[in-house]
PDB file of N, CA and C in Angstrom:
ATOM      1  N   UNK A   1       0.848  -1.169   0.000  1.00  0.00           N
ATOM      2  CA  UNK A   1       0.000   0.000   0.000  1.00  0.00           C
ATOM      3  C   UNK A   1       0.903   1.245   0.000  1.00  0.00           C
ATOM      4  N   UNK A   2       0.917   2.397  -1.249  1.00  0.00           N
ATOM      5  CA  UNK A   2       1.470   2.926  -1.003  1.00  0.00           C
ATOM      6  C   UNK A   2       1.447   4.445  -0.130  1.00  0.00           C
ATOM      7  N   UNK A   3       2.151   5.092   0.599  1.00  0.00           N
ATOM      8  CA  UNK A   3       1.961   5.927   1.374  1.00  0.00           C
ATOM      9  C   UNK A   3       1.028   7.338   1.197  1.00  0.00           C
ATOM     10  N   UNK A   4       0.512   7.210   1.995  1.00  0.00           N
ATOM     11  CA  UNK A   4      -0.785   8.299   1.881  1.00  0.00           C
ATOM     12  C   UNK A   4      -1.782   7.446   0.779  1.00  0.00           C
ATOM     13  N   UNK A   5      -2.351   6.387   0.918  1.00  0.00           N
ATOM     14  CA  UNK A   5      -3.609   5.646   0.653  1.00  0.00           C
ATOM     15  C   UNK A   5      -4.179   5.662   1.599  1.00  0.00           C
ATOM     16  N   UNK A   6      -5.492   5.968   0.974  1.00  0.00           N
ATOM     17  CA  UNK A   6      -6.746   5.940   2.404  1.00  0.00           C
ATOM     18  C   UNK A   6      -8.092   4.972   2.258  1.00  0.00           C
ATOM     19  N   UNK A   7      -7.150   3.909   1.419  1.00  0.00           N
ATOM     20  CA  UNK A   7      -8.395   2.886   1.234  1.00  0.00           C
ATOM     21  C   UNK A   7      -8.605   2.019   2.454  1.00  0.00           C
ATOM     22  N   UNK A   8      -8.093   2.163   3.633  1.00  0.00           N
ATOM     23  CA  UNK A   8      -7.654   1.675   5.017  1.00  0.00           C
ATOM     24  C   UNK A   8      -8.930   1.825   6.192  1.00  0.00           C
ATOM     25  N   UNK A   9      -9.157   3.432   5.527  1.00  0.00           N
ATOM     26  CA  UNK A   9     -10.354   4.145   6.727  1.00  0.00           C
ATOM     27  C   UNK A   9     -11.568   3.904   6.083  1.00  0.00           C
ATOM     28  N   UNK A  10     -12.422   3.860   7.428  1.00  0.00           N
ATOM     29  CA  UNK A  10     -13.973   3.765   7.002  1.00  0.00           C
ATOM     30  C   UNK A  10     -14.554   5.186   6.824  1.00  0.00           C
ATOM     31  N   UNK A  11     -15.587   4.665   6.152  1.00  0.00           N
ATOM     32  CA  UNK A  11     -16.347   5.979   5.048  1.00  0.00           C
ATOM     33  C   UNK A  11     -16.918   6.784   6.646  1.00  0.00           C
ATOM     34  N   UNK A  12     -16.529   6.684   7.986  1.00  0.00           N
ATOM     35  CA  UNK A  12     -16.706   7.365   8.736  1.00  0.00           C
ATOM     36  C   UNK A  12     -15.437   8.256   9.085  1.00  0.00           C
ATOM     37  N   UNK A  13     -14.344   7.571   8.805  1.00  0.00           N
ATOM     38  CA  UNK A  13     -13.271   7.995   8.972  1.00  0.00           C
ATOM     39  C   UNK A  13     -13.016   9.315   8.081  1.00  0.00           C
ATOM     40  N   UNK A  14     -13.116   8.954   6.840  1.00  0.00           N
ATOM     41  CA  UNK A  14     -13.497   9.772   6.061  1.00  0.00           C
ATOM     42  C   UNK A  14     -14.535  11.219   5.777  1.00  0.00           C
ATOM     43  N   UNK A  15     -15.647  10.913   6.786  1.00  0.00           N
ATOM     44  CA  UNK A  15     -16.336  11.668   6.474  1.00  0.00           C
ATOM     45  C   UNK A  15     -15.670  12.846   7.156  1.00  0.00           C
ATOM     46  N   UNK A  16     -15.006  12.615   8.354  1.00  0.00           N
ATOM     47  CA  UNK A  16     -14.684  13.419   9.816  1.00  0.00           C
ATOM     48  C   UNK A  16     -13.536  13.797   9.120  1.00  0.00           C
ATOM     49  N   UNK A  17     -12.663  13.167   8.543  1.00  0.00           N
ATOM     50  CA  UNK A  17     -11.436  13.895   8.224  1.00  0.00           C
ATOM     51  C   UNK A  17     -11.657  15.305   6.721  1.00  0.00           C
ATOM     52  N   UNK A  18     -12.877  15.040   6.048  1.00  0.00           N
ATOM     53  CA  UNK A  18     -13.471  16.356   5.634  1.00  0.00           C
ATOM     54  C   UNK A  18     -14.662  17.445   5.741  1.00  0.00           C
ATOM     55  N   UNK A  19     -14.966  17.012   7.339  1.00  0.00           N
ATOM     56  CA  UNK A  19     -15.068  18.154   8.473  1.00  0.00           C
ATOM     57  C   UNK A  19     -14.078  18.435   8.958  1.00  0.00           C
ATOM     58  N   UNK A  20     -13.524  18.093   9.612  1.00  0.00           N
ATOM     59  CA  UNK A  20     -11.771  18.900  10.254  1.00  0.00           C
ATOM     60  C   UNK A  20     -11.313  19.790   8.981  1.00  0.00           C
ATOM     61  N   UNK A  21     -11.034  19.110   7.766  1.00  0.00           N
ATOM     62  CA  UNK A  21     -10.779  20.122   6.882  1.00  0.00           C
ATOM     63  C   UNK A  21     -11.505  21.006   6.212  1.00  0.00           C
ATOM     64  N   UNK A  22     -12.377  20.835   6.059  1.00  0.00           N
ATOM     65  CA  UNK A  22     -13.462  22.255   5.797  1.00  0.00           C
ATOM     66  C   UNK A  22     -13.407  22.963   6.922  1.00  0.00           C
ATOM     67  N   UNK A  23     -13.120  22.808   8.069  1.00  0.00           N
ATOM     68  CA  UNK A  23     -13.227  23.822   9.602  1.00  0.00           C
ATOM     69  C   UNK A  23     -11.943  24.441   9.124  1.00  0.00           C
ATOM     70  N   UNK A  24     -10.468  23.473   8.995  1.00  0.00           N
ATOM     71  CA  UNK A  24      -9.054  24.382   9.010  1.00  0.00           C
ATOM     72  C   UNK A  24      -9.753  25.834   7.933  1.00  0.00           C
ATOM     73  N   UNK A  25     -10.087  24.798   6.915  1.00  0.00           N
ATOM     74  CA  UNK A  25     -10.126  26.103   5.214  1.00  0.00           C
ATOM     75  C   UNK A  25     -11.004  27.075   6.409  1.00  0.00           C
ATOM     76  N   UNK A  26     -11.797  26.929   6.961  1.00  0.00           N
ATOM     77  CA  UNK A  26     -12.728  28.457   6.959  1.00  0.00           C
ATOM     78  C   UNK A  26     -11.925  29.151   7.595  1.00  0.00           C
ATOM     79  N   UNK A  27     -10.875  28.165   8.639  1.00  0.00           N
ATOM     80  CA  UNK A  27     -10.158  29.126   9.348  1.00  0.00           C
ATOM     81  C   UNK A  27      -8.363  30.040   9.058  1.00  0.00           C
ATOM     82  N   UNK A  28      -8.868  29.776   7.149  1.00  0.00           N
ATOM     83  CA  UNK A  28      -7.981  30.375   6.353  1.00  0.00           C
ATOM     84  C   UNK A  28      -6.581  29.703   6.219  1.00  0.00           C
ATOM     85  N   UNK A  29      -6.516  27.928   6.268  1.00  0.00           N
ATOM     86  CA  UNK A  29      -5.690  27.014   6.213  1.00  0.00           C
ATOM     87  C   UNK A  29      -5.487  27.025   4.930  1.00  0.00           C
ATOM     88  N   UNK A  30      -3.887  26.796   4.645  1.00  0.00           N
ATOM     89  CA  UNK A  30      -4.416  26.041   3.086  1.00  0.00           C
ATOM     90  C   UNK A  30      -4.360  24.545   2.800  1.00  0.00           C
ATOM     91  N   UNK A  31      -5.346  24.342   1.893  1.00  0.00           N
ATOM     92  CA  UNK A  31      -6.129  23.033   1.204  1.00  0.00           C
ATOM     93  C   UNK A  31      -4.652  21.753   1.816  1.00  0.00           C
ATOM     94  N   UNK A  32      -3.301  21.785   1.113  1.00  0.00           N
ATOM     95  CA  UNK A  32      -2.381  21.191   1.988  1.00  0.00           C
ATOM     96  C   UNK A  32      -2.918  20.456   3.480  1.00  0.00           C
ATOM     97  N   UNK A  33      -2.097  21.758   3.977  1.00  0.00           N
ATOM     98  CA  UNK A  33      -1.796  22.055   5.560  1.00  0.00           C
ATOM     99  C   UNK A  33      -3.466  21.680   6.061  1.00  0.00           C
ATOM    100  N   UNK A  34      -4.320  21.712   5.862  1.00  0.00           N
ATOM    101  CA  UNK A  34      -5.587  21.376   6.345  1.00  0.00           C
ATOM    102  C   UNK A  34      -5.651  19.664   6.395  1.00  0.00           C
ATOM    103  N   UNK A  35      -5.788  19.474   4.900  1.00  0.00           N
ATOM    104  CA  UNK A  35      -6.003  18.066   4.697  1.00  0.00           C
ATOM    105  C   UNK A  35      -5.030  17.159   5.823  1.00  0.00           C
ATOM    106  N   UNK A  36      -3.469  17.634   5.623  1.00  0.00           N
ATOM    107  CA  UNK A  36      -3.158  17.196   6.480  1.00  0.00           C
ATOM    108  C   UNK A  36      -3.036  17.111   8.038  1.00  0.00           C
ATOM    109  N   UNK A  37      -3.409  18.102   8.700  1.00  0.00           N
ATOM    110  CA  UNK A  37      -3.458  18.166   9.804  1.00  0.00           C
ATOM    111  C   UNK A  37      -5.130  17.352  10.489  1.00  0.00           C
ATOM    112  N   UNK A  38      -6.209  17.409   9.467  1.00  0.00           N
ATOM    113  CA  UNK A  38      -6.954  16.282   9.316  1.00  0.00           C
ATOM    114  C   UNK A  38      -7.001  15.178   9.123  1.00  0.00           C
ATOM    115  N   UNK A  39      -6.278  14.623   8.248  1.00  0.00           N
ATOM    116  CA  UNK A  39      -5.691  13.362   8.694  1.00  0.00           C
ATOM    117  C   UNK A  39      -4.743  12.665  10.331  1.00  0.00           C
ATOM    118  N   UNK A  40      -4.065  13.919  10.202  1.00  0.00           N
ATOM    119  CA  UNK A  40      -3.518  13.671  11.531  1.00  0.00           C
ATOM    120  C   UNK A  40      -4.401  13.471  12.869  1.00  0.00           C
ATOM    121  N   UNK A  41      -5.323  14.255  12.763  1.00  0.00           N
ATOM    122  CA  UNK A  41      -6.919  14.113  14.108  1.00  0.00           C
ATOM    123  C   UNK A  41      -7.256  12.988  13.803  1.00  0.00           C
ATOM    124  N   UNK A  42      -7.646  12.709  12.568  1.00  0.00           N
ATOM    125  CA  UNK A  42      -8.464  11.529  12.480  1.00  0.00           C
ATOM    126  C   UNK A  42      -7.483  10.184  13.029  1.00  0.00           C
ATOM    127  N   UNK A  43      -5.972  10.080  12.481  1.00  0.00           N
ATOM    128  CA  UNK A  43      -5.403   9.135  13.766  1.00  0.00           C
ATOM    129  C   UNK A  43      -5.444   9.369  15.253  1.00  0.00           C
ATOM    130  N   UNK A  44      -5.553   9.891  15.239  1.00  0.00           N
ATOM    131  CA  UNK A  44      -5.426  10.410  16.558  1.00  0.00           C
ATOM    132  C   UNK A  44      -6.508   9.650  17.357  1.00  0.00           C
ATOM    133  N   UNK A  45      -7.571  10.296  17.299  1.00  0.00           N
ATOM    134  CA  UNK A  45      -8.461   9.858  17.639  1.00  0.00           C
ATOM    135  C   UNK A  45      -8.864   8.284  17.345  1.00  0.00           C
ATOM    136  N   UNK A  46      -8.283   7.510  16.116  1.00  0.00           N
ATOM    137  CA  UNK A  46      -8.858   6.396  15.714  1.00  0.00           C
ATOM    138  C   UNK A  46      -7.675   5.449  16.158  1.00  0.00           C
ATOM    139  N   UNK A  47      -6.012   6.248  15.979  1.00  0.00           N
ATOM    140  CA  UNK A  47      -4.860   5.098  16.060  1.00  0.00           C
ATOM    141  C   UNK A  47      -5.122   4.837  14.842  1.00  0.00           C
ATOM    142  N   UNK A  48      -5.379   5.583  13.805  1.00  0.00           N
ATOM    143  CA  UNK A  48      -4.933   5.037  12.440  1.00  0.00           C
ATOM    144  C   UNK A  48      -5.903   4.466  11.944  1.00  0.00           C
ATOM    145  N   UNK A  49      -5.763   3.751  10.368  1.00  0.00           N
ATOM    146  CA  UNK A  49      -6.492   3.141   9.675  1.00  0.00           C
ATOM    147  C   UNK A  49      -7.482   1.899  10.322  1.00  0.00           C
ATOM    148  N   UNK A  50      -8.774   1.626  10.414  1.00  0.00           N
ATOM    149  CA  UNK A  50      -9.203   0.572  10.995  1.00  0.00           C
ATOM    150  C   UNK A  50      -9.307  -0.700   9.825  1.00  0.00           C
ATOM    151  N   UNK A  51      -7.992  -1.532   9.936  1.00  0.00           N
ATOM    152  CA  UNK A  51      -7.353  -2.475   9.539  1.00  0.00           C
ATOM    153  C   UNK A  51      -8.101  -3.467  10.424  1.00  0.00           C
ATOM    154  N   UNK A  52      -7.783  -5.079   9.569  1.00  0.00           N
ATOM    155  CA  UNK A  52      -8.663  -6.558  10.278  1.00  0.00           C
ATOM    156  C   UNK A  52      -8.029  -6.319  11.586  1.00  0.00           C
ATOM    157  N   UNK A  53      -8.745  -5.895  13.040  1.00  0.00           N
ATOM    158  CA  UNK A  53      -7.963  -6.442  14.184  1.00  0.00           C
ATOM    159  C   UNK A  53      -7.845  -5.174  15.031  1.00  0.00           C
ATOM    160  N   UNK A  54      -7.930  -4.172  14.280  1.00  0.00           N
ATOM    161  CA  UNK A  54      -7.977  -3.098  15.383  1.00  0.00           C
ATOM    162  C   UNK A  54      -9.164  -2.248  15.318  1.00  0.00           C
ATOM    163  N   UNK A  55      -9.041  -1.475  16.372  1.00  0.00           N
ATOM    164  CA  UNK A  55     -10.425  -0.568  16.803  1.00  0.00           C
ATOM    165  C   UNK A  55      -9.905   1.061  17.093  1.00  0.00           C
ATOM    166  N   UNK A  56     -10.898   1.580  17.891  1.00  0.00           N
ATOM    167  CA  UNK A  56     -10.695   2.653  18.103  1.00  0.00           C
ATOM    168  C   UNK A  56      -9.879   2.778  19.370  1.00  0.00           C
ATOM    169  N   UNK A  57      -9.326   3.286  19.792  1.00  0.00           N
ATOM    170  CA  UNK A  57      -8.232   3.711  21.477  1.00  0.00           C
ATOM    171  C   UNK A  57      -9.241   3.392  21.933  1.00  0.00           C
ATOM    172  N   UNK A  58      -8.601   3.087  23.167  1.00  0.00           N
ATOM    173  CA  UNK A  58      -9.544   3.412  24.469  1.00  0.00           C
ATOM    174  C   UNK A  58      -9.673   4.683  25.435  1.00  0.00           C
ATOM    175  N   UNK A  59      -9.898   4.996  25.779  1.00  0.00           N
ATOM    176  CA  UNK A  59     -10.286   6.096  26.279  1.00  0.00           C
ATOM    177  C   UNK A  59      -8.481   6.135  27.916  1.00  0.00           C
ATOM    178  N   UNK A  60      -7.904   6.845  27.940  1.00  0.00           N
ATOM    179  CA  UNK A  60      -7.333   7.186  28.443  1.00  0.00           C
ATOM    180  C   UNK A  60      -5.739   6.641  28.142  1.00  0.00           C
ATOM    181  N   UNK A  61      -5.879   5.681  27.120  1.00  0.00           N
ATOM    182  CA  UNK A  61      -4.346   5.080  26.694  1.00  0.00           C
ATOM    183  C   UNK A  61      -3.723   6.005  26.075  1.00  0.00           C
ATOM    184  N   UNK A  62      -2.453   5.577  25.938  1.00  0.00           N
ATOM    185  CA  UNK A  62      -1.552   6.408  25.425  1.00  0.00           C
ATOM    186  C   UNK A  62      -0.316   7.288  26.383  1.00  0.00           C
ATOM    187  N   UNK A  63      -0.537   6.815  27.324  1.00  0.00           N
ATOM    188  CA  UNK A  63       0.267   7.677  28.350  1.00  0.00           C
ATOM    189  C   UNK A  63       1.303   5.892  29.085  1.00  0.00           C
ATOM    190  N   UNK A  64       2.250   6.801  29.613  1.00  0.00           N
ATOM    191  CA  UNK A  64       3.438   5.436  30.212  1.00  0.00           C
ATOM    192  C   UNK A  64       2.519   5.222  31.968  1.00  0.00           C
ATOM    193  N   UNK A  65       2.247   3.877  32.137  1.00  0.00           N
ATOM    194  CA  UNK A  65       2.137   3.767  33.534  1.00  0.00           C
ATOM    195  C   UNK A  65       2.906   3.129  34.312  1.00  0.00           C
ATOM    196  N   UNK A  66       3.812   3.318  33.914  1.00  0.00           N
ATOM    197  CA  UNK A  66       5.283   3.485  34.889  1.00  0.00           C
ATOM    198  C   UNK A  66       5.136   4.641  36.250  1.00  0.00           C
TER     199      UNK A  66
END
């Protein structure tokens, strides 16, 4: 798969990552720098593409409990 394919995310994933970017554009982003920083939320929030086997985070992971 090559890099930056988004045949990975669900058509929910999708939908949210062009709301985040229609919000950057109004807030005078450009088309770039939007898209991508929308993509970036949308991992964020998801941990990435929902591939056979994974899900969404759980709610407070991501931190060392050490």
């Amino acid at each position: 798969m090559p890099r930056g394919d988004k045949s990975s995310y669900t058509g929910k994933q999708k939908r949210q990552a062009e709301h985040i970017e229609q919000s950057y554009r109004d807030r005078g982003v450009s088309k770039a720098t939007a898209e991508r920083r929308a993509w970036a939320t949308v991992n964020k929030l998801d941990g990435g593409g929902k591939k056979s086997g994974s899900g969404r985070r759980k709610a407070g992971s991501g931190g060392s409990n050490a």
